[in-house]
C-alpha atoms as a PDB file:
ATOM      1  CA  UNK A   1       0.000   0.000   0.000  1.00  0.00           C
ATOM      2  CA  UNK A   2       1.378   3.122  -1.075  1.00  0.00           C
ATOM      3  CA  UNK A   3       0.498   6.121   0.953  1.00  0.00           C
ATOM      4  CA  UNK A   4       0.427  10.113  -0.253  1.00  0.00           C
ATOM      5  CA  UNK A   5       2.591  12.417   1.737  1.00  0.00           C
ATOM      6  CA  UNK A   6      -1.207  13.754   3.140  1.00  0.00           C
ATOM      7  CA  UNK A   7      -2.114  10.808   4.489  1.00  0.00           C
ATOM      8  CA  UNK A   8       1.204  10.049   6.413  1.00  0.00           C
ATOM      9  CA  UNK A   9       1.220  13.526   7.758  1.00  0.00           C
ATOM     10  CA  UNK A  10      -2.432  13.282   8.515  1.00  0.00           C
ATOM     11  CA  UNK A  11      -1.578   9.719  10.748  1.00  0.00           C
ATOM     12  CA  UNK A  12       1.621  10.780  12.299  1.00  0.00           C
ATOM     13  CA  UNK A  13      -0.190  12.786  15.477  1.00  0.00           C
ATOM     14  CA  UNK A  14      -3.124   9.748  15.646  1.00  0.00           C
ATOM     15  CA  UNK A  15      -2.840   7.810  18.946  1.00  0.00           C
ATOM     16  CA  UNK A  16      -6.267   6.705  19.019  1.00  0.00           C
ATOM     17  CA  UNK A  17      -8.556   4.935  16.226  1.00  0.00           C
ATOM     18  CA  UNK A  18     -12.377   5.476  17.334  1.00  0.00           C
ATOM     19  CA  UNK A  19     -14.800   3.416  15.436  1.00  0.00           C
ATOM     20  CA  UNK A  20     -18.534   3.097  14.857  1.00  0.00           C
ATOM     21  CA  UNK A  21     -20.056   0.256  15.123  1.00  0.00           C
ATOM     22  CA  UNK A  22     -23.417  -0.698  12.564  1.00  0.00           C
ATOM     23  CA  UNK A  23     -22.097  -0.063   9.232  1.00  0.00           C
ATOM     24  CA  UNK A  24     -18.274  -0.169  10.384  1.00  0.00           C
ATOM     25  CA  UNK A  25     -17.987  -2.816  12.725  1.00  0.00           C
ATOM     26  CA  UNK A  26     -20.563  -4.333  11.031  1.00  0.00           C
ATOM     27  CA  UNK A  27     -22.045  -5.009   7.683  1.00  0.00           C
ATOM     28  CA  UNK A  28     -25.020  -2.801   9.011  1.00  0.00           C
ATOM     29  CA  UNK A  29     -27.674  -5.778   8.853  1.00  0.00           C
ATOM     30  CA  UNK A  30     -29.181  -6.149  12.589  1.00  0.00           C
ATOM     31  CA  UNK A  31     -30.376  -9.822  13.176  1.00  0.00           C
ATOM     32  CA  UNK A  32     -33.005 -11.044  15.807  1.00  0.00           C
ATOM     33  CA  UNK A  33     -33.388 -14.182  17.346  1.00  0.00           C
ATOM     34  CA  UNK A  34     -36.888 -15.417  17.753  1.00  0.00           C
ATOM     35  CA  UNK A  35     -36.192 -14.227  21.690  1.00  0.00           C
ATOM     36  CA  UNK A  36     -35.359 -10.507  20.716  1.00  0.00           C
ATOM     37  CA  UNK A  37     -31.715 -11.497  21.424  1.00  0.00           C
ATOM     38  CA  UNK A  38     -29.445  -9.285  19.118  1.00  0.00           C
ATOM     39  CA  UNK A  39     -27.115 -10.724  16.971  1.00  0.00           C
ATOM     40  CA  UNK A  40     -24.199  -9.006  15.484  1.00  0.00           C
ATOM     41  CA  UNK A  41     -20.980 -10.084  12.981  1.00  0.00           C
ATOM     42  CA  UNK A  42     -18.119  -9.527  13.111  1.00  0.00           C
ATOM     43  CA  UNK A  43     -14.888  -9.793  10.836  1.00  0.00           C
ATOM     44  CA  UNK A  44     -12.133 -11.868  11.788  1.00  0.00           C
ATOM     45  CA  UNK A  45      -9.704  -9.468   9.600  1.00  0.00           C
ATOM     46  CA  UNK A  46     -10.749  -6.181  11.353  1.00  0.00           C
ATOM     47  CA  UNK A  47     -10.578  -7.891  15.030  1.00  0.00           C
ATOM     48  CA  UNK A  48      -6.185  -9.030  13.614  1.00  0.00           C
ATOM     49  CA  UNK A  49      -6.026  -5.934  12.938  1.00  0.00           C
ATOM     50  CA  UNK A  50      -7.664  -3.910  15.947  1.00  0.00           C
ATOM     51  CA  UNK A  51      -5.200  -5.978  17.872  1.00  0.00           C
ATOM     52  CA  UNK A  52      -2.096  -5.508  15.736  1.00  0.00           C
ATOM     53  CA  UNK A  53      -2.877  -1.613  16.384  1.00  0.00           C
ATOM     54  CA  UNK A  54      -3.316  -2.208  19.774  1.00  0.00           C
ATOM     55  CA  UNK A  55      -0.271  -4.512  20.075  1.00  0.00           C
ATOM     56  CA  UNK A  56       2.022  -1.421  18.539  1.00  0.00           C
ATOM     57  CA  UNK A  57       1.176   1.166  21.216  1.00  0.00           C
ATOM     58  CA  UNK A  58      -2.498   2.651  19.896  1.00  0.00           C
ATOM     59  CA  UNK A  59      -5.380   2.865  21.719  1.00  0.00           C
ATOM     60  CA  UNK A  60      -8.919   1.589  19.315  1.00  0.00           C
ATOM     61  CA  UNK A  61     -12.094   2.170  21.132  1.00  0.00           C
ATOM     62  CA  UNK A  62     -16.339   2.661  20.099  1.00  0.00           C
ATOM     63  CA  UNK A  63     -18.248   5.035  19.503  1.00  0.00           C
ATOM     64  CA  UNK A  64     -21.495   4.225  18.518  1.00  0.00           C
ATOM     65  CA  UNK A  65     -25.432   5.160  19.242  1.00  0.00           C
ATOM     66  CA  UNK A  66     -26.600   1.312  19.756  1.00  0.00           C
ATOM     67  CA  UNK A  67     -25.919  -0.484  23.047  1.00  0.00           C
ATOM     68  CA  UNK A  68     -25.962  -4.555  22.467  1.00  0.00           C
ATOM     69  CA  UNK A  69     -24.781  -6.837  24.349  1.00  0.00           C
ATOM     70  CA  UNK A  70     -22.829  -8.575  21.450  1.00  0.00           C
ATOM     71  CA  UNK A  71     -20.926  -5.591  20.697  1.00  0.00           C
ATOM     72  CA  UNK A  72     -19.223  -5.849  24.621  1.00  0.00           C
ATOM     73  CA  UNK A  73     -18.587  -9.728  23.788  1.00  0.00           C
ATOM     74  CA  UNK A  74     -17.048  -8.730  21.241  1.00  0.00           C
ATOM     75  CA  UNK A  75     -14.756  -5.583  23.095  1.00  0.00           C
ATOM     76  CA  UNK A  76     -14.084  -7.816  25.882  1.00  0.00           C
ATOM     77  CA  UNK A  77     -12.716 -10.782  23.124  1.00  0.00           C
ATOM     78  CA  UNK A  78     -10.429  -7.828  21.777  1.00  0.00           C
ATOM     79  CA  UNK A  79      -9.436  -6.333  24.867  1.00  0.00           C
ATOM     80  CA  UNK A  80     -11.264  -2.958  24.201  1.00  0.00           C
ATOM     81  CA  UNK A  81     -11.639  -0.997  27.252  1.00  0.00           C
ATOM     82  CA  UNK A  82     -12.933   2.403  25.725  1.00  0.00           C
ATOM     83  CA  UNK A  83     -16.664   1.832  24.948  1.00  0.00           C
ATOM     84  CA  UNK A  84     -18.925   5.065  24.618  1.00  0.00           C
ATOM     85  CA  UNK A  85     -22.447   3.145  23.759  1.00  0.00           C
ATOM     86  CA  UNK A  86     -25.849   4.490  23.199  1.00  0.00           C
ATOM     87  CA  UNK A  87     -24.490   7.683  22.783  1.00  0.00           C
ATOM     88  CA  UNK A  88     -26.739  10.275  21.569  1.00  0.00           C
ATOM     89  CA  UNK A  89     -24.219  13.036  20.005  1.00  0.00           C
ATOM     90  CA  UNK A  90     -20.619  11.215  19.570  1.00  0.00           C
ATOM     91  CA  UNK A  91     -19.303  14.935  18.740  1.00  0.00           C
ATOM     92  CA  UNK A  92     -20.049  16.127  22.015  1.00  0.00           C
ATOM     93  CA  UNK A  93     -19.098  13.433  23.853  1.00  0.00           C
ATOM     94  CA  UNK A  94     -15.795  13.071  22.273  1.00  0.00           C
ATOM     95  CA  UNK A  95     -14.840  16.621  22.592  1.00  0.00           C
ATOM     96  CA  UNK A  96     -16.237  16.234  26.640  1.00  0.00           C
ATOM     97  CA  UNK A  97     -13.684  13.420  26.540  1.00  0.00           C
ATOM     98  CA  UNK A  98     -11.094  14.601  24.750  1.00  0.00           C
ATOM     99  CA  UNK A  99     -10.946  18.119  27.316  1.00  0.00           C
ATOM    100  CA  UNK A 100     -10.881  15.421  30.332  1.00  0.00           C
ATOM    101  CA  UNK A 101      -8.143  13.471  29.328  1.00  0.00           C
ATOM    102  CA  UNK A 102      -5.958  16.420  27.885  1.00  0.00           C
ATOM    103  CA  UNK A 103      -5.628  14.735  24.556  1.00  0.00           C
ATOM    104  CA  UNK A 104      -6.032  17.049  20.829  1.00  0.00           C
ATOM    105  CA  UNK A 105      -8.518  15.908  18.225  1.00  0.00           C
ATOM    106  CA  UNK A 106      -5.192  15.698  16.140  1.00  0.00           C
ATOM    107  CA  UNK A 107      -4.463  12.595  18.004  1.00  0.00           C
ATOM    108  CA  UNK A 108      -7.881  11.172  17.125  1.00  0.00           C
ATOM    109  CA  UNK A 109      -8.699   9.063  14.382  1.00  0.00           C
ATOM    110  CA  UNK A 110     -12.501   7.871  13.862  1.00  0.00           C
ATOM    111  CA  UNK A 111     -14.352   5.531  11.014  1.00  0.00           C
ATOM    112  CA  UNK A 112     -17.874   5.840  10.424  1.00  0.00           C
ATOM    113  CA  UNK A 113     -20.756   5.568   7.891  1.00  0.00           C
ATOM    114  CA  UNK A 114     -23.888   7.555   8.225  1.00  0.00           C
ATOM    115  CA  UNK A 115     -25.001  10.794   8.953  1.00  0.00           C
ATOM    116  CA  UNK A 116     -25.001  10.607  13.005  1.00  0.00           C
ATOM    117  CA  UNK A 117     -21.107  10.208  12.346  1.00  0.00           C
ATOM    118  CA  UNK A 118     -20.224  13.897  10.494  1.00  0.00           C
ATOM    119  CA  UNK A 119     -19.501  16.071  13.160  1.00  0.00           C
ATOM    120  CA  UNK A 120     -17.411  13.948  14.948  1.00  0.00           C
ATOM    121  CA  UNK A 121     -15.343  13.215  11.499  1.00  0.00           C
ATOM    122  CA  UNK A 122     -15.362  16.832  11.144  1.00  0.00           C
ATOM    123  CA  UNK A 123     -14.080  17.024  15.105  1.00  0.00           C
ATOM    124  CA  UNK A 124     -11.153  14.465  14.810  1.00  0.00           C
ATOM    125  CA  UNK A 125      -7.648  14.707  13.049  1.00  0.00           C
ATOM    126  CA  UNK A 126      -8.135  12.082  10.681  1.00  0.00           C
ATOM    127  CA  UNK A 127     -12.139  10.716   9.688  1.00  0.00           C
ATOM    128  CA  UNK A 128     -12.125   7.595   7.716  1.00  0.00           C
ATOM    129  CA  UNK A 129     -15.491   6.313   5.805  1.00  0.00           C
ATOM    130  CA  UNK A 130     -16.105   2.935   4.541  1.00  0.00           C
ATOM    131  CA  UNK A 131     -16.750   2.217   1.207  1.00  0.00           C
ATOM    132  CA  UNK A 132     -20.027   1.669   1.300  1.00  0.00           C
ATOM    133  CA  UNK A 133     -20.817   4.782   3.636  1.00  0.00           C
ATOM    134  CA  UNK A 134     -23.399   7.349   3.068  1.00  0.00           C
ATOM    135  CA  UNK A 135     -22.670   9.704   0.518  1.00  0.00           C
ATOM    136  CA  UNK A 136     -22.195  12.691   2.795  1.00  0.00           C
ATOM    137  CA  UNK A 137     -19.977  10.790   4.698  1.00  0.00           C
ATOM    138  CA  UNK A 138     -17.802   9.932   2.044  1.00  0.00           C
ATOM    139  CA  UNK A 139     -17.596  13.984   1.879  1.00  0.00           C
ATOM    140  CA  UNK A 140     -16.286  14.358   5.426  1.00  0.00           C
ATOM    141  CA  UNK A 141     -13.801  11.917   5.202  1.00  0.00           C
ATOM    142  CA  UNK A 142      -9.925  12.218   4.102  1.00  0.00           C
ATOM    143  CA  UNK A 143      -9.703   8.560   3.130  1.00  0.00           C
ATOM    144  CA  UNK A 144     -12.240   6.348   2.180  1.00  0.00           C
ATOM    145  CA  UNK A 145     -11.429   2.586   2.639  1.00  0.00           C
ATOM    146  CA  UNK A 146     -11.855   0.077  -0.729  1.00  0.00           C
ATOM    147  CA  UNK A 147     -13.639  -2.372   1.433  1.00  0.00           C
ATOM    148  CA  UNK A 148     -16.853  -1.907   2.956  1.00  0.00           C
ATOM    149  CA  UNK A 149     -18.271  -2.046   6.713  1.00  0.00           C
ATOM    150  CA  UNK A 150     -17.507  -5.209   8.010  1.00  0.00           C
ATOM    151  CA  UNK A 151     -16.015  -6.712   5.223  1.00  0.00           C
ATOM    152  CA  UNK A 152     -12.639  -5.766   5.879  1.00  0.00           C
ATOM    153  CA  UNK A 153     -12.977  -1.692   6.034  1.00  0.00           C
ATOM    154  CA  UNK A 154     -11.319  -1.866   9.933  1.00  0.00           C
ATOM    155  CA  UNK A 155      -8.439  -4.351   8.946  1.00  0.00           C
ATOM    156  CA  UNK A 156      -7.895  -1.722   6.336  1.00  0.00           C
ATOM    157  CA  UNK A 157      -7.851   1.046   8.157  1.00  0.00           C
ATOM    158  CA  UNK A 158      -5.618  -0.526  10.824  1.00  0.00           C
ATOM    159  CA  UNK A 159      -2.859  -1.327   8.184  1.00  0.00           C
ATOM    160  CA  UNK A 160      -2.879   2.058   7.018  1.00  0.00           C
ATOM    161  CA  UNK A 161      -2.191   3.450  10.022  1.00  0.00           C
ATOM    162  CA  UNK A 162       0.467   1.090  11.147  1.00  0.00           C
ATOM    163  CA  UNK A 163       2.095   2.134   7.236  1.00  0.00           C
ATOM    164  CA  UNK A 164       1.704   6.039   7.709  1.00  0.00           C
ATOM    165  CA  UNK A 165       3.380   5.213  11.287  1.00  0.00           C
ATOM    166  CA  UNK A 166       6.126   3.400  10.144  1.00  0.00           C
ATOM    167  CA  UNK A 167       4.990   0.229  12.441  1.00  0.00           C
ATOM    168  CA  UNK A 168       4.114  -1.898   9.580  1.00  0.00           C
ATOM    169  CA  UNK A 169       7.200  -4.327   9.295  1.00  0.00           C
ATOM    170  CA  UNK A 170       8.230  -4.847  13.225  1.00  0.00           C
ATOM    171  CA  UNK A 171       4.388  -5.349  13.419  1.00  0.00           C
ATOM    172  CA  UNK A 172       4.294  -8.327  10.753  1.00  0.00           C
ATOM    173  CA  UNK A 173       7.784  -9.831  11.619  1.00  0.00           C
ATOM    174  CA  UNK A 174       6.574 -12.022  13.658  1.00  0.00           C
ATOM    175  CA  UNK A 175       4.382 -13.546  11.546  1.00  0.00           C
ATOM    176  CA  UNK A 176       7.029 -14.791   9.085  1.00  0.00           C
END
């Protein structure tokens, strides 16, 4: 993957990768069981890579409206600690956030796909959009990924960073 000098520069300050969940996480599709339980996928590829990104020094966490049950299965399995969940404005909350832990939206990365995700793109240092995001999403975004929401878009976007961050080869070495 060959990076622009934007996009490096852009990644250099990021510390943190915030994602969304439906549409990101996910391919979108909610599934019920006949008891109302809530059923979620999840990519194998994105979860390697959330942990390869954690594994090099970067903090992932969520950021998403929903609150489910599988989605903190799925956290605790990855050893995500930093869950904001049925969360009502993510812009506000992040920027509550940000001014309580001292950190700068520069050192914020986040990854959405519909419209309740904009002003929190337009908040952070770097806002990613999948490929099969909204339109006006796509918009707000610096870099949109080439796979979709849940279909590899977070594996993606987790390489990428480890690239623009020069982590890329120490982080695969010991898989060869």
């Amino acid at each position: 993957m060959t990076l622009t000098t934007e996009i490096k520069e852009g990644l250099a300050p990021v510390t943190t990768l915030l994602l969304d969940v439906d549409g990101v996480l996910t391919d979108g599709s909610i599934v019920y069981s006949d008891q109302g339980d809530e059923i979620k996928t999840f990519s194998v590829r994105d979860g390697l890579g959330i942990r390869l990104l954690m594994d090099a020094g970067l903090t992932v966490g969520i950021v998403t409206g929903r609150r489910s049950g599988a989605l903190l299965s799925r956290c605790r399995n990855l050893g995500i600690d930093l869950i904001f969940d049925g969360v009502t404005d993510k812009k506000k909350l992040i920027e509550q956030w940000l001014q309580d832990t001292g950190l700068s939206a520069q050192s914020l990365a986040f990854a959405g796909d519909d419209l309740p995700d904009i002003k929190l793109m337009k908040t952070v240092g770097f806002p990613f959009a999948v490929a099969n995001a909204d339109p006006l999403v796509k918009e707000a975004a610096r870099y949109v990924t080439e796979a979709s929401g849940g279909n590899g878009a977070v594996r993606e976007i987790c390489e990428l960073i480890l690239i623009a961050k020069n982590l890329w080869e120490q982080t695969v070495e010991r898989f060869l």
